[in-house]
N, C-alpha and C. Protein backbone atom coordinates (compact mmCIF):
# COMPACT_ATOMS: atom_id res chain seq x y z
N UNK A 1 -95.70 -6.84 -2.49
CA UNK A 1 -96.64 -7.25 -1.44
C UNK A 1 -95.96 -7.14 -0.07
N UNK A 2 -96.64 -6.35 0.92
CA UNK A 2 -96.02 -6.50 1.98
C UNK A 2 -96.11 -7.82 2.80
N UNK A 3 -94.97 -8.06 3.89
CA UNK A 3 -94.40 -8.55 4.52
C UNK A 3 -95.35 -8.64 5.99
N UNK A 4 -95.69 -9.48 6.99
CA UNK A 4 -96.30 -9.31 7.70
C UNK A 4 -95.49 -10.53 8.69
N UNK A 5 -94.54 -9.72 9.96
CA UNK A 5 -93.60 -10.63 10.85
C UNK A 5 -94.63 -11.27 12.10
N UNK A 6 -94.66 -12.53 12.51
CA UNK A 6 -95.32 -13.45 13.44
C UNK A 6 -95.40 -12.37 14.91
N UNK A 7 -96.04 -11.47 15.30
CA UNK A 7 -96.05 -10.99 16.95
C UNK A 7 -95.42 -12.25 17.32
N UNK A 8 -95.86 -12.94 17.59
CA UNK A 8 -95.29 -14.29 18.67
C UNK A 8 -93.73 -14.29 18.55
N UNK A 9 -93.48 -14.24 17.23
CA UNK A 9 -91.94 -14.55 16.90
C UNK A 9 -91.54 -13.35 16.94
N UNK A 10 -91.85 -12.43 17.04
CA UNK A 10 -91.07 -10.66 16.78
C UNK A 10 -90.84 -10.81 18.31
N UNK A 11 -92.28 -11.01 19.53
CA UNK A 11 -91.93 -11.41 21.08
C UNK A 11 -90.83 -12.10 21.58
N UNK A 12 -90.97 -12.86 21.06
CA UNK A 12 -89.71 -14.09 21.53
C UNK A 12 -88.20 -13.83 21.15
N UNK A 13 -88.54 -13.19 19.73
CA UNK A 13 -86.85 -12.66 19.36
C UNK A 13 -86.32 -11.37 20.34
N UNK A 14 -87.30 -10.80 20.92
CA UNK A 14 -87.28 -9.68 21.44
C UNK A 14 -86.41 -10.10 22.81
N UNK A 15 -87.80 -10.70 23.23
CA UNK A 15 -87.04 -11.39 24.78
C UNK A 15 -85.94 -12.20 24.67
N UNK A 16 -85.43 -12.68 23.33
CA UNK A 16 -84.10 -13.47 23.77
C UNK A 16 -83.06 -12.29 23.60
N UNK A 17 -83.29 -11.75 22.81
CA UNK A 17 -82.15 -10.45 22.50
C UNK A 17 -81.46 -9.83 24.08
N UNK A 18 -83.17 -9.98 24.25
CA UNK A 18 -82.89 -8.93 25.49
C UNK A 18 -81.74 -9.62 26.64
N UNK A 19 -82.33 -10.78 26.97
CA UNK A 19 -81.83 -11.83 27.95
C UNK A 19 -80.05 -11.98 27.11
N UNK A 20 -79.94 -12.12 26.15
CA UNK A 20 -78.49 -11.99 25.83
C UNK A 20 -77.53 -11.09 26.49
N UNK A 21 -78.25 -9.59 26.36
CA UNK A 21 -77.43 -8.48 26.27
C UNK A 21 -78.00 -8.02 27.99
N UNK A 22 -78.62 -8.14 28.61
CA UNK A 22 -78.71 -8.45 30.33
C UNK A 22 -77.97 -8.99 30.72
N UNK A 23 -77.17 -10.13 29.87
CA UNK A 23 -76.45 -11.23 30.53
C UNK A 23 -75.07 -10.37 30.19
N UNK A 24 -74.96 -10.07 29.37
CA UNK A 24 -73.54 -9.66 29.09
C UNK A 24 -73.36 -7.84 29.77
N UNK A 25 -74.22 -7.53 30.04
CA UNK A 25 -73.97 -6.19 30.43
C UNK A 25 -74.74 -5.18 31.52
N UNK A 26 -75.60 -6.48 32.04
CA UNK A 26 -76.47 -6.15 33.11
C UNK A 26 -77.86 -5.44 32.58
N UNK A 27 -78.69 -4.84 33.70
CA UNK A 27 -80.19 -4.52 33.27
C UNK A 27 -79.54 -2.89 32.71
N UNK A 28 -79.04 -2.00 33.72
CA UNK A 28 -78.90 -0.66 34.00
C UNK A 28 -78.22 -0.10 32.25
N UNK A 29 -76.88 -1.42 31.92
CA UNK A 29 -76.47 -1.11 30.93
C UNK A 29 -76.70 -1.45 29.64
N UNK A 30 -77.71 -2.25 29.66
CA UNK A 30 -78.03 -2.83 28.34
C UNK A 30 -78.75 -1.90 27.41
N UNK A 31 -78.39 -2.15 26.48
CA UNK A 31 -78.58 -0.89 24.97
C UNK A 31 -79.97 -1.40 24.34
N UNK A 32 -80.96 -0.88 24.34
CA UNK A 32 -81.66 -0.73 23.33
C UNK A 32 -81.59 -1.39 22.07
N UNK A 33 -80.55 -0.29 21.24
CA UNK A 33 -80.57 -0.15 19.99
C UNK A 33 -79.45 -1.80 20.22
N UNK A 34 -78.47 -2.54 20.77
CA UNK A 34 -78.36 -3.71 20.55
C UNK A 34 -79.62 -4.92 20.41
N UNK A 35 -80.43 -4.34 21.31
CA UNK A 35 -81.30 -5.66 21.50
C UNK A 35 -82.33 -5.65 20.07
N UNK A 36 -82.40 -4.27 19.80
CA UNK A 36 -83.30 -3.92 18.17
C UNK A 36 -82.64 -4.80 17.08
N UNK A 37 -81.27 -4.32 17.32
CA UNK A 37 -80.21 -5.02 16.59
C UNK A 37 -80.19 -6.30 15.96
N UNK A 38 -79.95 -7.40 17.84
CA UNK A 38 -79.81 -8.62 17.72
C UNK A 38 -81.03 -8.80 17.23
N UNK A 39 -82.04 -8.31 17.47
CA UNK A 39 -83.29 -9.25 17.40
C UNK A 39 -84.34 -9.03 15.77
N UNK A 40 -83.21 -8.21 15.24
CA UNK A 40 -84.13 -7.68 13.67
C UNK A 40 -85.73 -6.92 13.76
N UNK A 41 -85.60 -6.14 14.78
CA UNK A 41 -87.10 -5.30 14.49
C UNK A 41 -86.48 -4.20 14.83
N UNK A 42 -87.58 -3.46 14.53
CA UNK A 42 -88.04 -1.70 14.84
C UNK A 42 -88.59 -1.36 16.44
N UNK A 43 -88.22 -0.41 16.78
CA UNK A 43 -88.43 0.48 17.71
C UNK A 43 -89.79 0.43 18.17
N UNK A 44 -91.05 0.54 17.36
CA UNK A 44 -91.73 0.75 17.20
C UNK A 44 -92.19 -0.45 17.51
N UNK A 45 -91.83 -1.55 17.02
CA UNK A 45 -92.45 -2.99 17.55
C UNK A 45 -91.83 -3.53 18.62
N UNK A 46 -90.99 -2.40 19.30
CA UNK A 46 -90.54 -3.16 20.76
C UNK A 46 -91.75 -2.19 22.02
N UNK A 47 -92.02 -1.23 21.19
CA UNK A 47 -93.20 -0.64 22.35
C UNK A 47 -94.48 -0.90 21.87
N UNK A 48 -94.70 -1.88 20.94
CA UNK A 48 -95.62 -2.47 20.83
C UNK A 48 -96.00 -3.65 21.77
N UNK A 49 -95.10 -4.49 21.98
CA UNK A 49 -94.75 -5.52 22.54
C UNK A 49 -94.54 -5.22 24.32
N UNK A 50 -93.55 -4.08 24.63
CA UNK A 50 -93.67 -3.78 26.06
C UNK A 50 -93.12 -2.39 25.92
N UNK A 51 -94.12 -1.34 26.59
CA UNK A 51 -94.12 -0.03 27.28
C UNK A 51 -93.12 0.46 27.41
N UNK A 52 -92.24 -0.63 27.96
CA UNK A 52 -90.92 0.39 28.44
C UNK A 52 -89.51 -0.61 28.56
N UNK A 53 -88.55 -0.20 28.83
CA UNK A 53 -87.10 -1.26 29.09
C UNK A 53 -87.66 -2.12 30.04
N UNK A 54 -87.90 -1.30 31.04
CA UNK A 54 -88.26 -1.58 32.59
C UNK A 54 -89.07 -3.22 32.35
N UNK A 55 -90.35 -2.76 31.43
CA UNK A 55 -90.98 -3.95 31.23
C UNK A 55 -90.76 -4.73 30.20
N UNK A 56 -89.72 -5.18 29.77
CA UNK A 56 -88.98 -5.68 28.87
C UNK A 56 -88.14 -6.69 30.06
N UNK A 57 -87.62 -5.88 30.60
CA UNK A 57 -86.54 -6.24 31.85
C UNK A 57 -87.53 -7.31 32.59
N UNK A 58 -88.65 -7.27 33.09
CA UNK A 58 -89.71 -8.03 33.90
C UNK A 58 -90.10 -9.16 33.10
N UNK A 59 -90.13 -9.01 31.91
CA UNK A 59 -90.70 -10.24 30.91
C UNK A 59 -89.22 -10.84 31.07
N UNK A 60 -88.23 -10.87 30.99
CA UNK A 60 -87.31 -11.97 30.63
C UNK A 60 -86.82 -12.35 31.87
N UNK A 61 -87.35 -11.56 33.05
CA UNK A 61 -87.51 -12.50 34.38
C UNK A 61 -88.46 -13.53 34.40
N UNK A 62 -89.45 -13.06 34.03
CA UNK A 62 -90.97 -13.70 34.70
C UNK A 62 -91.00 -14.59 33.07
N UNK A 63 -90.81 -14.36 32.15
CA UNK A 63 -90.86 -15.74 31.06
C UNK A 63 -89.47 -16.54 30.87
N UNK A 64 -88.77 -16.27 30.96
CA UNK A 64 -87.22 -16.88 30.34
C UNK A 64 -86.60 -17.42 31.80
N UNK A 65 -85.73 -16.27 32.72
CA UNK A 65 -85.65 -16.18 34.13
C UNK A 65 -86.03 -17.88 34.49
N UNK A 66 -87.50 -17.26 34.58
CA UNK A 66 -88.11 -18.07 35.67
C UNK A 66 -88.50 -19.67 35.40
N UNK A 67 -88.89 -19.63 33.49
CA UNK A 67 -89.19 -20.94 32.82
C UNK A 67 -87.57 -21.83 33.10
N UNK A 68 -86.65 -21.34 32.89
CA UNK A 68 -85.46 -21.96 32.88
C UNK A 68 -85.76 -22.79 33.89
N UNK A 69 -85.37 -22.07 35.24
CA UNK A 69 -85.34 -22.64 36.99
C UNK A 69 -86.34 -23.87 36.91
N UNK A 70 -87.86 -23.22 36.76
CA UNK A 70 -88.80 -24.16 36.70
C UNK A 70 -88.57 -25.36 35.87
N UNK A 71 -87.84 -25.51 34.59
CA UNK A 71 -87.72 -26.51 34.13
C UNK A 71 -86.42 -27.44 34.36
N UNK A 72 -85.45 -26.93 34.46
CA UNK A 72 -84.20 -27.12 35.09
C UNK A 72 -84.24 -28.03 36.03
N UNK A 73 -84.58 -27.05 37.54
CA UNK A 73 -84.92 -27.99 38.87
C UNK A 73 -85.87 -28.72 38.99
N UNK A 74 -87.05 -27.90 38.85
CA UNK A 74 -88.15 -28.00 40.03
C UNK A 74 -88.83 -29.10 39.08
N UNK A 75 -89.38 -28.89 37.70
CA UNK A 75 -90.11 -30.06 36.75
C UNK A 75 -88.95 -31.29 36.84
N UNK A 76 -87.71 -31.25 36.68
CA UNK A 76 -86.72 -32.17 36.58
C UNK A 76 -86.68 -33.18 37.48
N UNK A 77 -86.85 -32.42 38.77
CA UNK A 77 -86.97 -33.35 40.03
C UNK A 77 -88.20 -33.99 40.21
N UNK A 78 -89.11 -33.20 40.08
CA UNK A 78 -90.18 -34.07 40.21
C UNK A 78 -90.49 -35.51 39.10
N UNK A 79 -89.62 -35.83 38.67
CA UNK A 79 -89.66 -36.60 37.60
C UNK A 79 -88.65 -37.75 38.02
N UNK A 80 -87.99 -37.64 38.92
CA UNK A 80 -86.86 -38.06 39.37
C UNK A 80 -87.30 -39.43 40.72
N UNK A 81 -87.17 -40.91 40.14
CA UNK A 81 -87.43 -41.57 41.38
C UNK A 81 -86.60 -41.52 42.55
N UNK A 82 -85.21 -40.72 42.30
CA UNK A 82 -84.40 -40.80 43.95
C UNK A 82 -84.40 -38.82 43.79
N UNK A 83 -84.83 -38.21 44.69
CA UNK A 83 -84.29 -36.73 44.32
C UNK A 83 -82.72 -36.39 44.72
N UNK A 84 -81.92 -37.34 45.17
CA UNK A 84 -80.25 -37.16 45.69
C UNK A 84 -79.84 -37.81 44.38
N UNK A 85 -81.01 -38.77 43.52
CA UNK A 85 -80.12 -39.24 42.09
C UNK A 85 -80.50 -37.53 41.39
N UNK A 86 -82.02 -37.37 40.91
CA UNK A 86 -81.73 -36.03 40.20
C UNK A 86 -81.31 -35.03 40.53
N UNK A 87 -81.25 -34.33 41.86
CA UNK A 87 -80.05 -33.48 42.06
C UNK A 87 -78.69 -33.44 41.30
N UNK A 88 -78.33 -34.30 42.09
CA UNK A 88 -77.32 -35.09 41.37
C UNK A 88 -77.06 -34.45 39.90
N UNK A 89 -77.76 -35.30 38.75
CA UNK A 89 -77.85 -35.31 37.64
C UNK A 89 -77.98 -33.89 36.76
N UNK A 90 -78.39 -32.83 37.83
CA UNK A 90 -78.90 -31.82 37.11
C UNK A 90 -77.43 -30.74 37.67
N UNK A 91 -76.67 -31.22 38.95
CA UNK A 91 -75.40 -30.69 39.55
C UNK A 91 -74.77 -30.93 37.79
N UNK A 92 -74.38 -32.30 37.49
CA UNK A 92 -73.47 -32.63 36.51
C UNK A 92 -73.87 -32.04 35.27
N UNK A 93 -74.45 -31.84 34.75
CA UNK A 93 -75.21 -31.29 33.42
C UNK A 93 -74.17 -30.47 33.05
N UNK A 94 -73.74 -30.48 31.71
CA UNK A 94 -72.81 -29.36 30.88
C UNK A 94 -72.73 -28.29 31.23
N UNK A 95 -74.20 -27.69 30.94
CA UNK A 95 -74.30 -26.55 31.53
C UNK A 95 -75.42 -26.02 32.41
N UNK A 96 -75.45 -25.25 33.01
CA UNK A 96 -76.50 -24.90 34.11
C UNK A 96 -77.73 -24.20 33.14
N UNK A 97 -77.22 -23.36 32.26
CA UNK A 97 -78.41 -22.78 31.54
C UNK A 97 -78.22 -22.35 30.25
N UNK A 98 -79.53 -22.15 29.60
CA UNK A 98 -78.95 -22.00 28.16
C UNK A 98 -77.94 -20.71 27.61
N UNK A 99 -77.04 -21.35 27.23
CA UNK A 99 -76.26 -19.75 26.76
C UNK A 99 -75.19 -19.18 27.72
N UNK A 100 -74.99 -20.10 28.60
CA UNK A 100 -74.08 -20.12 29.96
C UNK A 100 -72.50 -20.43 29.55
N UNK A 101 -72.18 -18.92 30.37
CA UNK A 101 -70.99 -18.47 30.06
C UNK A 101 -70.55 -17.57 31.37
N UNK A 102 -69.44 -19.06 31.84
CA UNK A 102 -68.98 -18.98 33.02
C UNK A 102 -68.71 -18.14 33.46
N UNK A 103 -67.97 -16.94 32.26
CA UNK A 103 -66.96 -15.95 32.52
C UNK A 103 -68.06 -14.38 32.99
N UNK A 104 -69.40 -14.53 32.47
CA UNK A 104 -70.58 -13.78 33.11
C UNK A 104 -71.31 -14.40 33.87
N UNK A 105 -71.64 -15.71 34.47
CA UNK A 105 -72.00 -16.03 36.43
C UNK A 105 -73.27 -16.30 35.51
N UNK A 106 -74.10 -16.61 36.50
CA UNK A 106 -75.60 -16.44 36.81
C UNK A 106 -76.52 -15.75 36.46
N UNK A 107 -77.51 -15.67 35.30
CA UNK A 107 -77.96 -14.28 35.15
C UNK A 107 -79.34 -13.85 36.49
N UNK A 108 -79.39 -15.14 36.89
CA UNK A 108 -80.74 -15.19 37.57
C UNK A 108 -79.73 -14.37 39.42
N UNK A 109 -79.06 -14.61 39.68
CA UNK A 109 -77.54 -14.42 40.62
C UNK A 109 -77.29 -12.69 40.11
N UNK A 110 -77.08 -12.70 39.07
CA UNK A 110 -76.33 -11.52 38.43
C UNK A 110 -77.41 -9.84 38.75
N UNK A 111 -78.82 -10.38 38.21
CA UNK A 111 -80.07 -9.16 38.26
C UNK A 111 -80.27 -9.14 39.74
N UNK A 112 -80.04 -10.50 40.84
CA UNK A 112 -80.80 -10.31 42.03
C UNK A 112 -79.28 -9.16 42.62
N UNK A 113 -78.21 -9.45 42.78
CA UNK A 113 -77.07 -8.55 43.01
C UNK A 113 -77.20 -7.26 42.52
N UNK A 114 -77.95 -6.61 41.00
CA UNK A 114 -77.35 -5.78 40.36
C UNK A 114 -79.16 -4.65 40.62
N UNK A 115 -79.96 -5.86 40.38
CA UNK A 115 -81.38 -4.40 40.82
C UNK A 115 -82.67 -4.88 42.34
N UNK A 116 -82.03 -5.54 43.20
CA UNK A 116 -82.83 -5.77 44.07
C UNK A 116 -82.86 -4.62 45.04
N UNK A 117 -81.61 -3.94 45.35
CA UNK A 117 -81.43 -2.48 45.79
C UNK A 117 -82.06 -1.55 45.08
N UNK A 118 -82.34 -1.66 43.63
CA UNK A 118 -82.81 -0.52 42.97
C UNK A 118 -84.44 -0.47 42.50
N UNK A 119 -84.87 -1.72 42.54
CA UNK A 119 -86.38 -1.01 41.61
C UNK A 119 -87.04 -2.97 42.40
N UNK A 120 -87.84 -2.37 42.98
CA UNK A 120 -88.96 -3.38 43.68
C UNK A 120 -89.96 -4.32 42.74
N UNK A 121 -90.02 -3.91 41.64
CA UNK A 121 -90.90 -4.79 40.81
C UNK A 121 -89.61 -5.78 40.38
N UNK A 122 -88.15 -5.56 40.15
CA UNK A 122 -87.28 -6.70 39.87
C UNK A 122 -87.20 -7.66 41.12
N UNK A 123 -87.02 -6.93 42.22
CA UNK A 123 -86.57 -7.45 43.48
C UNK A 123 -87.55 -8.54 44.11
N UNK A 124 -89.25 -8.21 43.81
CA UNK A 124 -90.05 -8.98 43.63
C UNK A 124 -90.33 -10.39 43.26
N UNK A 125 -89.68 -9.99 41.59
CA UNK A 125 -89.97 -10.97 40.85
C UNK A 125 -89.02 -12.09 40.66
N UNK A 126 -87.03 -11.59 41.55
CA UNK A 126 -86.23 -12.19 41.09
C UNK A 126 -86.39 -12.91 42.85
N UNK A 127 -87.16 -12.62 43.75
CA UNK A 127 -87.40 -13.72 45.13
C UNK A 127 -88.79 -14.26 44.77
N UNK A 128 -89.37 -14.03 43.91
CA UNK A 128 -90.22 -15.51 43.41
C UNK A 128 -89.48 -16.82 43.00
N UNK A 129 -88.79 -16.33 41.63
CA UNK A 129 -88.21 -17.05 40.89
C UNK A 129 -87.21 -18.00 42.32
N UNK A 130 -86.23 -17.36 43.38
CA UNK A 130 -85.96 -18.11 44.42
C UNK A 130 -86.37 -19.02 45.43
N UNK A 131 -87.52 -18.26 45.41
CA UNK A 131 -88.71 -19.44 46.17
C UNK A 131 -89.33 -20.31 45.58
N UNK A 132 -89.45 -20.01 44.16
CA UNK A 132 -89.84 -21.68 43.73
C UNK A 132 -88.76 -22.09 43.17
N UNK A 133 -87.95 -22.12 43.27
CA UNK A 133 -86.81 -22.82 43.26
C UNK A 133 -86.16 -23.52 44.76
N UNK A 134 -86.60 -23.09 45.75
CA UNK A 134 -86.15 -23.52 46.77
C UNK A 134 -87.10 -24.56 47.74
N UNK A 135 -88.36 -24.03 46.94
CA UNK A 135 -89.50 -25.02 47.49
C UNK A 135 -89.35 -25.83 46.42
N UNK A 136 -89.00 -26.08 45.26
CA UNK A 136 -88.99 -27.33 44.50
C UNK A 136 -88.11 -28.38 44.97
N UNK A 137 -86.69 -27.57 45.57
CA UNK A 137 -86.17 -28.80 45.93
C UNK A 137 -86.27 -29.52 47.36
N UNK A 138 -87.26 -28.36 48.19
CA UNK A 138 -87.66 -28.96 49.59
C UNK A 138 -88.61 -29.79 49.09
N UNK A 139 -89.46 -29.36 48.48
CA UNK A 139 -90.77 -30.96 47.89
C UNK A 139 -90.00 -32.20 47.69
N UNK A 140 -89.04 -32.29 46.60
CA UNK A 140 -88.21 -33.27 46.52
C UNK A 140 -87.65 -33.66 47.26
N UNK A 141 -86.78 -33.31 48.25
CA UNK A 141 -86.60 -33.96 49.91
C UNK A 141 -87.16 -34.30 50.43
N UNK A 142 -88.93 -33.98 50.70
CA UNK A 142 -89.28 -34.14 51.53
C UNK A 142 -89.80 -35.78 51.51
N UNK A 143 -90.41 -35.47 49.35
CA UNK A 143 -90.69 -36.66 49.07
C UNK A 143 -89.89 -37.80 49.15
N UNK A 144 -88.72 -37.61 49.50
CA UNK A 144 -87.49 -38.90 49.55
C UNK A 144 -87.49 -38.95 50.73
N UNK A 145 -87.82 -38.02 52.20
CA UNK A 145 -87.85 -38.58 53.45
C UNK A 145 -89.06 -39.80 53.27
N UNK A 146 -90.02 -39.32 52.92
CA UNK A 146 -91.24 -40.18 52.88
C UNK A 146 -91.49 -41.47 52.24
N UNK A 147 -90.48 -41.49 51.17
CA UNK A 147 -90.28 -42.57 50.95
C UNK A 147 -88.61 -43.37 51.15
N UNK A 148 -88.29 -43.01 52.02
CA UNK A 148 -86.73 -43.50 52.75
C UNK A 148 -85.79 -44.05 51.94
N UNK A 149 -85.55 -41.71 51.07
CA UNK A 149 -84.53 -42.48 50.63
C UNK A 149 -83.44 -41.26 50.85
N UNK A 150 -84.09 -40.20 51.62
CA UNK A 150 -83.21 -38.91 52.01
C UNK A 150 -83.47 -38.97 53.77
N UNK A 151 -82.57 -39.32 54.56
CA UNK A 151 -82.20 -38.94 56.01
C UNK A 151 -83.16 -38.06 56.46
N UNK A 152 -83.86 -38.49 57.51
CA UNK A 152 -84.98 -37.64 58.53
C UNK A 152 -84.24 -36.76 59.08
N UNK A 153 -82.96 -36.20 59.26
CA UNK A 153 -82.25 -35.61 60.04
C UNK A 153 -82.23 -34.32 59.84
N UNK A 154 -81.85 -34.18 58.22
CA UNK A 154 -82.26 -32.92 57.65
C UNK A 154 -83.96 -31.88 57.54
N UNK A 155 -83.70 -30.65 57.28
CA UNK A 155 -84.32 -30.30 57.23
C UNK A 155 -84.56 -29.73 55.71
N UNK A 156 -85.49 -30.35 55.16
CA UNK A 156 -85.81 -29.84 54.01
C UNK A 156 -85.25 -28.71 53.17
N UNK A 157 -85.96 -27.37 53.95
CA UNK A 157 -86.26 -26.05 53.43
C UNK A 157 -84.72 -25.36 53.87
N UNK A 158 -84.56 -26.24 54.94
CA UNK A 158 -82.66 -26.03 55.14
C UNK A 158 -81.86 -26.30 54.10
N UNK A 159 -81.77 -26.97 53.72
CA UNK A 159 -80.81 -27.72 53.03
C UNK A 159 -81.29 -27.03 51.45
N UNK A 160 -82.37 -27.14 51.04
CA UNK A 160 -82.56 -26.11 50.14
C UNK A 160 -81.98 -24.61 49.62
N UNK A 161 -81.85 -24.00 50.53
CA UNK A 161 -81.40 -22.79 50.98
C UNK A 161 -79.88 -23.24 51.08
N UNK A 162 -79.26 -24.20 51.75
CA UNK A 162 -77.87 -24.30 51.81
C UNK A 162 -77.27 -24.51 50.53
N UNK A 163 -78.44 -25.46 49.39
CA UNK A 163 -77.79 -25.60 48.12
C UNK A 163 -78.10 -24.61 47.32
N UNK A 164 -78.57 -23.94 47.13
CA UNK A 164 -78.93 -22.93 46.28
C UNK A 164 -77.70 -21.55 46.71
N UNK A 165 -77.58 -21.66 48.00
CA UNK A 165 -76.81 -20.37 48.34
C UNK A 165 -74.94 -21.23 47.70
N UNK A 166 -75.28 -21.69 47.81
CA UNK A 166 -73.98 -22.94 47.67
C UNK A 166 -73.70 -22.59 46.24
N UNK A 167 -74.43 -23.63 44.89
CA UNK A 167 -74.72 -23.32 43.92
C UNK A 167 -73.89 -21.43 43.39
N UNK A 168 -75.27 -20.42 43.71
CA UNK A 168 -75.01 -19.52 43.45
C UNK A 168 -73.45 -18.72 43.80
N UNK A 169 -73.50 -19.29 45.03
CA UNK A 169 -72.08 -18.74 45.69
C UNK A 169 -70.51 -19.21 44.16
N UNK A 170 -70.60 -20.33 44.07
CA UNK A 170 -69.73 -20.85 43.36
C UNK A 170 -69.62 -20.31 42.04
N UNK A 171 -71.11 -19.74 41.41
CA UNK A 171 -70.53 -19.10 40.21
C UNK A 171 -70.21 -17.85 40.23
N UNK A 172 -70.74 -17.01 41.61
CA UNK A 172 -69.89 -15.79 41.46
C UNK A 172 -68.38 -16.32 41.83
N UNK A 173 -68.25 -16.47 42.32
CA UNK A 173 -66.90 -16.91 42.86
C UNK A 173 -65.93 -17.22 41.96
N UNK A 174 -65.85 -18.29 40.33
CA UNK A 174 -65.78 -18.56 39.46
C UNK A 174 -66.16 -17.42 38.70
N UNK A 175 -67.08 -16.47 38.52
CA UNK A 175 -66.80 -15.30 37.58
C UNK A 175 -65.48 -14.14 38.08
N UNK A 176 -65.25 -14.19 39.21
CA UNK A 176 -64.80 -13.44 39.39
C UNK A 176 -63.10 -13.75 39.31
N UNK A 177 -63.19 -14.85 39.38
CA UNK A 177 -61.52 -15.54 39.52
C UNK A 177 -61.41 -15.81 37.81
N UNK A 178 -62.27 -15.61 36.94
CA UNK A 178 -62.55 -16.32 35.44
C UNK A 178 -61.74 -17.96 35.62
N UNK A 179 -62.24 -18.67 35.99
CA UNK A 179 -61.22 -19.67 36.27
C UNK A 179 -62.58 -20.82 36.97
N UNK A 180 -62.80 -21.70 35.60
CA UNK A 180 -63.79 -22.78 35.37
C UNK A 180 -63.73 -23.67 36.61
N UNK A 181 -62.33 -23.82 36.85
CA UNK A 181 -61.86 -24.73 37.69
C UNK A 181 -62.34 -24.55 39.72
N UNK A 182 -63.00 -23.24 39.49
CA UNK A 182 -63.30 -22.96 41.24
C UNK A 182 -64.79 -23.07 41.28
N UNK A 183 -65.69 -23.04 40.15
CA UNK A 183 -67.12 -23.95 39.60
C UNK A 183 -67.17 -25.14 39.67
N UNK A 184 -66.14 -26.06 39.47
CA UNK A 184 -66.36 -27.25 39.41
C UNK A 184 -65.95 -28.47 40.22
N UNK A 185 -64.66 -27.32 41.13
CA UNK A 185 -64.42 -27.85 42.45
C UNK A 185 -65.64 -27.64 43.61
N UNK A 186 -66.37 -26.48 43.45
CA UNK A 186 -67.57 -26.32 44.38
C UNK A 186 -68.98 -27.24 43.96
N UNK A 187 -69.19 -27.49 42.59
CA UNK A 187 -70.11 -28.50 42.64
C UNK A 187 -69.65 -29.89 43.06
N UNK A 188 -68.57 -30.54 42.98
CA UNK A 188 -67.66 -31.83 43.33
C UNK A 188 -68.21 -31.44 45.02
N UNK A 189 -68.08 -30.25 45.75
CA UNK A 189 -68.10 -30.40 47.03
C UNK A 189 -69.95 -30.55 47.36
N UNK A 190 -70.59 -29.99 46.68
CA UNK A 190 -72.25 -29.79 46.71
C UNK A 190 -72.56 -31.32 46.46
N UNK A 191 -71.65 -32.18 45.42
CA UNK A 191 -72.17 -33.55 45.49
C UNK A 191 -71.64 -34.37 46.56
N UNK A 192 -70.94 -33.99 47.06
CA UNK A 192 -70.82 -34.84 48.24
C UNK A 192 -71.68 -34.53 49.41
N UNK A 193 -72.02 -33.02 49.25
CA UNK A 193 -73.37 -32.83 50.82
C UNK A 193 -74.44 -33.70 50.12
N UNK A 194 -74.76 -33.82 48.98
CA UNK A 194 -75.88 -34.36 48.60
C UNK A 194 -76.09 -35.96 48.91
N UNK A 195 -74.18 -36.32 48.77
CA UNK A 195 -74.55 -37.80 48.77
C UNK A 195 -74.82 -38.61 49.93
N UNK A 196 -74.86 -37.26 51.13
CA UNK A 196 -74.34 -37.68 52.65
C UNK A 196 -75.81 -37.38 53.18
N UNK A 197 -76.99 -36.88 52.46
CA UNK A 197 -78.39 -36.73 52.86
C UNK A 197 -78.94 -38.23 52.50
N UNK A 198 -78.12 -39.19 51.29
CA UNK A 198 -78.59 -40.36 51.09
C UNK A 198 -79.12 -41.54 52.62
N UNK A 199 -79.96 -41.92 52.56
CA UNK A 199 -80.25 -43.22 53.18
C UNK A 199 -79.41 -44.15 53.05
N UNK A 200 -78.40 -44.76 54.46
CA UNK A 200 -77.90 -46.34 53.91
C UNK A 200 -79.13 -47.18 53.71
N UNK A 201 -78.23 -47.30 51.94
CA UNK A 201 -78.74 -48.42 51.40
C UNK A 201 -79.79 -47.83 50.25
N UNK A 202 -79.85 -46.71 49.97
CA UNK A 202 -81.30 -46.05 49.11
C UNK A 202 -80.36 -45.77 47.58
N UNK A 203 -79.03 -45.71 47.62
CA UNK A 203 -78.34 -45.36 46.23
C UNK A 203 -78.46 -46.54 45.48
């Protein structure tokens, strides 16, 4: 009797495969026949699923990519009664993302460096994924000016942009030195800008 594999689950194995071997070897170089590999299907059910690499490459921005960030920051904070406590909390976290491996950086950092020069539908999709990430954590500031517990002084959408460039800066920086220790001295310094947006008296 034949065998009949879940689409949903043949999808999902697909897109994680993929997002593995992106991470370890970029968009330009990633193999095919690995991601067939990792992920136990046929050829045939990867152009079932998406047309081309290209759009293979766009799905694990726009589903994986982007769900991470969104759940990470932007849902995290909003959940958060001080946003300088969940900042905070989400700075310290083990790890930044699933499958994070210092010694390859950022993958969300890694595609905007490696195809924003080359192909406009990535370049697109990887300054969405930045902008709601950067407006999630200006919402969250803004909501702690309003309720006095982040300094009127700052500027939101500033300081957003300063941590994120901050953030990102530190894990290239740390991939490139392979050396954990220049990651974790730069978030130690990101929690102290954070702790200095606090309100006396709001910690």
């Amino acid at each position: 009797m034949a065998t009949h594999r879940n689409p949903d689950l043949t999808r999902r194995s697909l897109l994680g495969a993929a997002f593995r071997e992106m991470y370890k070897s970029g968009f330009q170089a990633a193999s095919l026949d690995n991601i067939l590999s990792n992920a136990n299907v046929t050829k045939g059910a990867l152009y079932h699923h998406f047309g081309s690499k290209q759009e293979l490459g766009y799905a694990v921005v726009d589903e994986l990519i982007r769900e991470h960030i969104l759940n990470r920051w932007v849902r995290s904070l909003e959940k958060a009664e001080n946003p300088i406590d969940g900042l905070l909390a989400i700075l310290r976290a083990k790890e930044p993302h699933p499958g994070f491996d210092q010694r390859l950086g950022c993958p969300l950092n890694n595609l905007a460096q490696e195809m924003s020069p080359l192909d406009e539908g990535f370049r697109k999709r990887l300054e969405s994924v930045f902008r709601q990430w950067r407006e999630g954590i200006a919402k969250g500031l803004r909501r702690g000016q309003e309720e006095g517990q982040v300094i009127c002084e700052v500027d939101p959408l500033e300081a957003a942009d300063f941590f994120i460039a901050a953030l990102e800066g530190s894990m290239s920086l740390a991939k490139n030195a392979q050396d954990t220790n220049v990651f974790e001295n730069c978030k130690a310094g990101l929690a102290r800008y954070l702790k200095g947006l606090r309100t006396p008296g709001s910690s």
